[in-house]
C-alpha atoms as a PDB file:
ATOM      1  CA  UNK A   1      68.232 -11.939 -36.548  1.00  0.00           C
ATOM      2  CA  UNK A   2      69.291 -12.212 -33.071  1.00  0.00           C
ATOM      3  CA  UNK A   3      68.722  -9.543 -29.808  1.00  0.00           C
ATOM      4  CA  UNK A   4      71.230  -8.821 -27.512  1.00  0.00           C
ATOM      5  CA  UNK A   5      70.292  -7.519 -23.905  1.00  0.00           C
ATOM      6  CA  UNK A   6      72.337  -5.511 -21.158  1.00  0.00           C
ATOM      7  CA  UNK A   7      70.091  -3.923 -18.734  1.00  0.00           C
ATOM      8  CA  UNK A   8      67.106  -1.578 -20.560  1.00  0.00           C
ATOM      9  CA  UNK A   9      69.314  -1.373 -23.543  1.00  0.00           C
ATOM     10  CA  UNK A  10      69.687  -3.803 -26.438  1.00  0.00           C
ATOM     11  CA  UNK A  11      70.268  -4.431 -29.813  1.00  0.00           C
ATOM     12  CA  UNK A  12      69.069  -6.287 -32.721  1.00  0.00           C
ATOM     13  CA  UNK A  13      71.633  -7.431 -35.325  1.00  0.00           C
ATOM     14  CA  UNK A  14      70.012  -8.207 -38.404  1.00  0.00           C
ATOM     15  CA  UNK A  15      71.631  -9.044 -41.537  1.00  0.00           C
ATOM     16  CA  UNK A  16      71.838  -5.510 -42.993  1.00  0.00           C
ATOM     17  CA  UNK A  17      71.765  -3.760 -40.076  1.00  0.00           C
ATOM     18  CA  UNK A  18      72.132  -2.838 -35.923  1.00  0.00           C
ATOM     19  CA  UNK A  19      69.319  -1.730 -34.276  1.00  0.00           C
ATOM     20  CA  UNK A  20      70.132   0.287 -31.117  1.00  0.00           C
ATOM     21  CA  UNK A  21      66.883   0.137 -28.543  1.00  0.00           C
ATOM     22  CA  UNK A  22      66.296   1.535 -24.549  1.00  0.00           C
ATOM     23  CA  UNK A  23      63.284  -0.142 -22.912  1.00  0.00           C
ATOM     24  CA  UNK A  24      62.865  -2.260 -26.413  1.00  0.00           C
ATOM     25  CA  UNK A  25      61.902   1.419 -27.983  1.00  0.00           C
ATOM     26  CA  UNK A  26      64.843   1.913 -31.169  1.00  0.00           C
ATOM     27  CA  UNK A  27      66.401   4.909 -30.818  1.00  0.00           C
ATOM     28  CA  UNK A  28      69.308   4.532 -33.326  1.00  0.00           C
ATOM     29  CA  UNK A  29      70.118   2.521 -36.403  1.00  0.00           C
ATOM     30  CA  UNK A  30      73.380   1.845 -37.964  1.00  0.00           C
ATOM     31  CA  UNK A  31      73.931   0.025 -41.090  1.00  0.00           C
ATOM     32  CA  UNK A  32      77.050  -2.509 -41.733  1.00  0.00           C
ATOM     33  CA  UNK A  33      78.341  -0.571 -44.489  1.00  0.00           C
ATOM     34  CA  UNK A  34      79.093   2.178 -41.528  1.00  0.00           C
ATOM     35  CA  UNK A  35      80.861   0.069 -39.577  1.00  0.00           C
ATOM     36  CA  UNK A  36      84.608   0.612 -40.254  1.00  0.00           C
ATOM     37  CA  UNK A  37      86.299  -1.599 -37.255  1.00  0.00           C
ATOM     38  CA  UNK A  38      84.793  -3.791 -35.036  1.00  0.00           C
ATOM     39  CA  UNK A  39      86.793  -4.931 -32.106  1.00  0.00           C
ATOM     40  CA  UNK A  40      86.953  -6.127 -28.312  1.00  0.00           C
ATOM     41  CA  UNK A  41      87.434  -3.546 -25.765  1.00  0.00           C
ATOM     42  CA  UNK A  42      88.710  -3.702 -21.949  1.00  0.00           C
ATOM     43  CA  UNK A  43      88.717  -0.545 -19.472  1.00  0.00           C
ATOM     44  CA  UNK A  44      89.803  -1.215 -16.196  1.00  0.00           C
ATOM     45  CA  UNK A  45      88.921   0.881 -13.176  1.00  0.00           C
ATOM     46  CA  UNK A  46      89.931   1.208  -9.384  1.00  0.00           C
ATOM     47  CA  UNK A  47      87.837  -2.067  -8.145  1.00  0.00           C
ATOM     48  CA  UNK A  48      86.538  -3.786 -12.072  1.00  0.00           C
ATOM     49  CA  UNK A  49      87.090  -4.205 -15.249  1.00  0.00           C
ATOM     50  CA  UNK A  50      84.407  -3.959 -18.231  1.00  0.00           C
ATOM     51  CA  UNK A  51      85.070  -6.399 -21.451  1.00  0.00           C
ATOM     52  CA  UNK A  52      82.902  -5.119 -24.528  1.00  0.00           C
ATOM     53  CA  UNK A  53      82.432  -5.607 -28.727  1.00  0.00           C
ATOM     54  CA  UNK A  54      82.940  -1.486 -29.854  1.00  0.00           C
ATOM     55  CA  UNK A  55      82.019  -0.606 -33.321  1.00  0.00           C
ATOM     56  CA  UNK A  56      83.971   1.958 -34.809  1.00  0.00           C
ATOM     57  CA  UNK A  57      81.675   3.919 -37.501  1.00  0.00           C
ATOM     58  CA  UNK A  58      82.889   6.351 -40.418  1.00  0.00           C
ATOM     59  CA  UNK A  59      84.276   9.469 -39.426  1.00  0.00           C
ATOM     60  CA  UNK A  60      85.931   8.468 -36.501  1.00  0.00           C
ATOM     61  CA  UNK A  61      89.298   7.133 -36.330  1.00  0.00           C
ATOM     62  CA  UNK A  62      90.624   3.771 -35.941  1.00  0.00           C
ATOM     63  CA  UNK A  63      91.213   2.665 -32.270  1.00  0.00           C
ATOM     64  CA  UNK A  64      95.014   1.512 -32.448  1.00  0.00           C
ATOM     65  CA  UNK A  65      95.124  -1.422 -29.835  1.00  0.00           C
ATOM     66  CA  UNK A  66      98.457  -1.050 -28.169  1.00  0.00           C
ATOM     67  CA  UNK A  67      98.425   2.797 -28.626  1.00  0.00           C
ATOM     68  CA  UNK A  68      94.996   4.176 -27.617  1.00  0.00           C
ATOM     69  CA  UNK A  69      93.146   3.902 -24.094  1.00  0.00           C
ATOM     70  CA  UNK A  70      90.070   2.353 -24.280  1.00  0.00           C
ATOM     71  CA  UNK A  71      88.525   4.592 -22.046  1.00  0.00           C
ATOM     72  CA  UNK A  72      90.309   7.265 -23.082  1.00  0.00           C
ATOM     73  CA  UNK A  73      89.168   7.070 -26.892  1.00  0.00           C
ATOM     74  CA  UNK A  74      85.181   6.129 -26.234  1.00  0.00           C
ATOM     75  CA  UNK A  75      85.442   9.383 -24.068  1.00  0.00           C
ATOM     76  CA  UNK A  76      86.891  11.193 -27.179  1.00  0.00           C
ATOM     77  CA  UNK A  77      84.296   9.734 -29.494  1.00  0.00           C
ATOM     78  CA  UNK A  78      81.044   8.963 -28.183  1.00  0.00           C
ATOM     79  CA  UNK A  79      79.261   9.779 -31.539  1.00  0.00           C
ATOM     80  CA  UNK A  80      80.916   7.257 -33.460  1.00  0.00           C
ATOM     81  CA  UNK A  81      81.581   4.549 -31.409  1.00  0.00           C
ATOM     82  CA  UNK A  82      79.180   1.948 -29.995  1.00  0.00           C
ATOM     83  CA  UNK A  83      79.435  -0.670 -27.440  1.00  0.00           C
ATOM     84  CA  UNK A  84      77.511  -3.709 -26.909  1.00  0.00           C
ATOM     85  CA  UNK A  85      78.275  -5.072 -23.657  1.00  0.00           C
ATOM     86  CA  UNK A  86      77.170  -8.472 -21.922  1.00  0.00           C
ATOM     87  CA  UNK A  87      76.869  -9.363 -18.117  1.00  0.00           C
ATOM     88  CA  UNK A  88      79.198 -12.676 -18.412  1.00  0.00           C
ATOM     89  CA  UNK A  89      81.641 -13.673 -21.409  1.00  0.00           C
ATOM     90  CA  UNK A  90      79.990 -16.491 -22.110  1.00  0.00           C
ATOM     91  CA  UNK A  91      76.917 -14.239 -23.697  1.00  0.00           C
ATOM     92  CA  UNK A  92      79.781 -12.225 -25.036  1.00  0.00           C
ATOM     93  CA  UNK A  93      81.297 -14.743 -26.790  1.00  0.00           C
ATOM     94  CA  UNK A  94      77.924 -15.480 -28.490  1.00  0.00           C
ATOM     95  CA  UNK A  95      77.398 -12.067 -29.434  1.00  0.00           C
ATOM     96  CA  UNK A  96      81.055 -12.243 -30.974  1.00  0.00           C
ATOM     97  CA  UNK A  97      80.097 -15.062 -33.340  1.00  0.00           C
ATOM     98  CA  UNK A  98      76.761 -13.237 -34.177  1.00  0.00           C
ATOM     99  CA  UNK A  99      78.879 -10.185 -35.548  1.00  0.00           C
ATOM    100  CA  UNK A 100      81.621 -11.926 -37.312  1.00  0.00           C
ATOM    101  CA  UNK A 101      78.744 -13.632 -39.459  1.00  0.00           C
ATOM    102  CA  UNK A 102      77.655 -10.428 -40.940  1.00  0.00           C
ATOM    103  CA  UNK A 103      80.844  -8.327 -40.462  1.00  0.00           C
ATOM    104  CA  UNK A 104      83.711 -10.561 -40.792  1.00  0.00           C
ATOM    105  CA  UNK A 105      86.252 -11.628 -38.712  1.00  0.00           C
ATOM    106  CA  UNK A 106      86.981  -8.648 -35.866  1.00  0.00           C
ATOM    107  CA  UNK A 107      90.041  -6.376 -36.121  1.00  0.00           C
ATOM    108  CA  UNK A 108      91.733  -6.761 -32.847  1.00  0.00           C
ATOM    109  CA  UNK A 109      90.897  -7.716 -29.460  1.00  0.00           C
ATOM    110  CA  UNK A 110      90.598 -11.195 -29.648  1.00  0.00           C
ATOM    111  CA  UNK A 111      93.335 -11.589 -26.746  1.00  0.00           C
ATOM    112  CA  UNK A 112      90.360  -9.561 -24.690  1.00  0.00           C
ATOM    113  CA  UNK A 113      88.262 -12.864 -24.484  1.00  0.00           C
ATOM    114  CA  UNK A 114      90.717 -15.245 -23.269  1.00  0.00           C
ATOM    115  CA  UNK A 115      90.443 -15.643 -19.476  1.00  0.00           C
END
């Protein structure tokens, strides 16, 4: 069980499940088996960029790296997609290896973490 923390908001990755928390109060749960695509995001705007893990859940479809705008598609689905951010990549990195030991190895994006 680890806990990831950006700002007020957090999240606990357990084994069987992603607990979503504001101020350390849970406000959302999502179980693995939800999860369809797990990836690495960038969105860049006029003066910075933002590098963040999104999680893709059912009902939503797959981003298409390549094809879709980052921005552009977590606009279009804010229901089913969730982002776990981190202030520097080294944390994100961490939180990277965290995932892939109870997802699997991520579906794109790996390119994103490369300075």
């Amino acid at each position: 069980m680890a806990l990831l923390l950006f700002c007020g908001r957090n999240s606990l990755i357990t084994e069987e499940k992603i607990i979503r928390r504001v101020f350390f109060i849970p406000y959302r749960t999502i179980l693995w088996e939800d999860v369809i695509q797990i990836g690495i995001m960038r969105t860049r705007g006029y003066q910075s960029s933002s590098t963040f893990i999104t999680l893709t859940l059912k009902g939503c479809p797959k981003f298409e790296q390549g094809r879709d705008n980052a921005g552009g598609y977590l606009r279009k689905h804010p229901r089913k997609t969730i982002t776990i951010s981190s202030s520097e990549r080294k944390y994100l990195k961490a939180d990277v290896k965290l995932i892939e030991k109870y997802y699997g190895i991520l579906d794109y994006g790996y390119d994103k973490l490369v300075d």
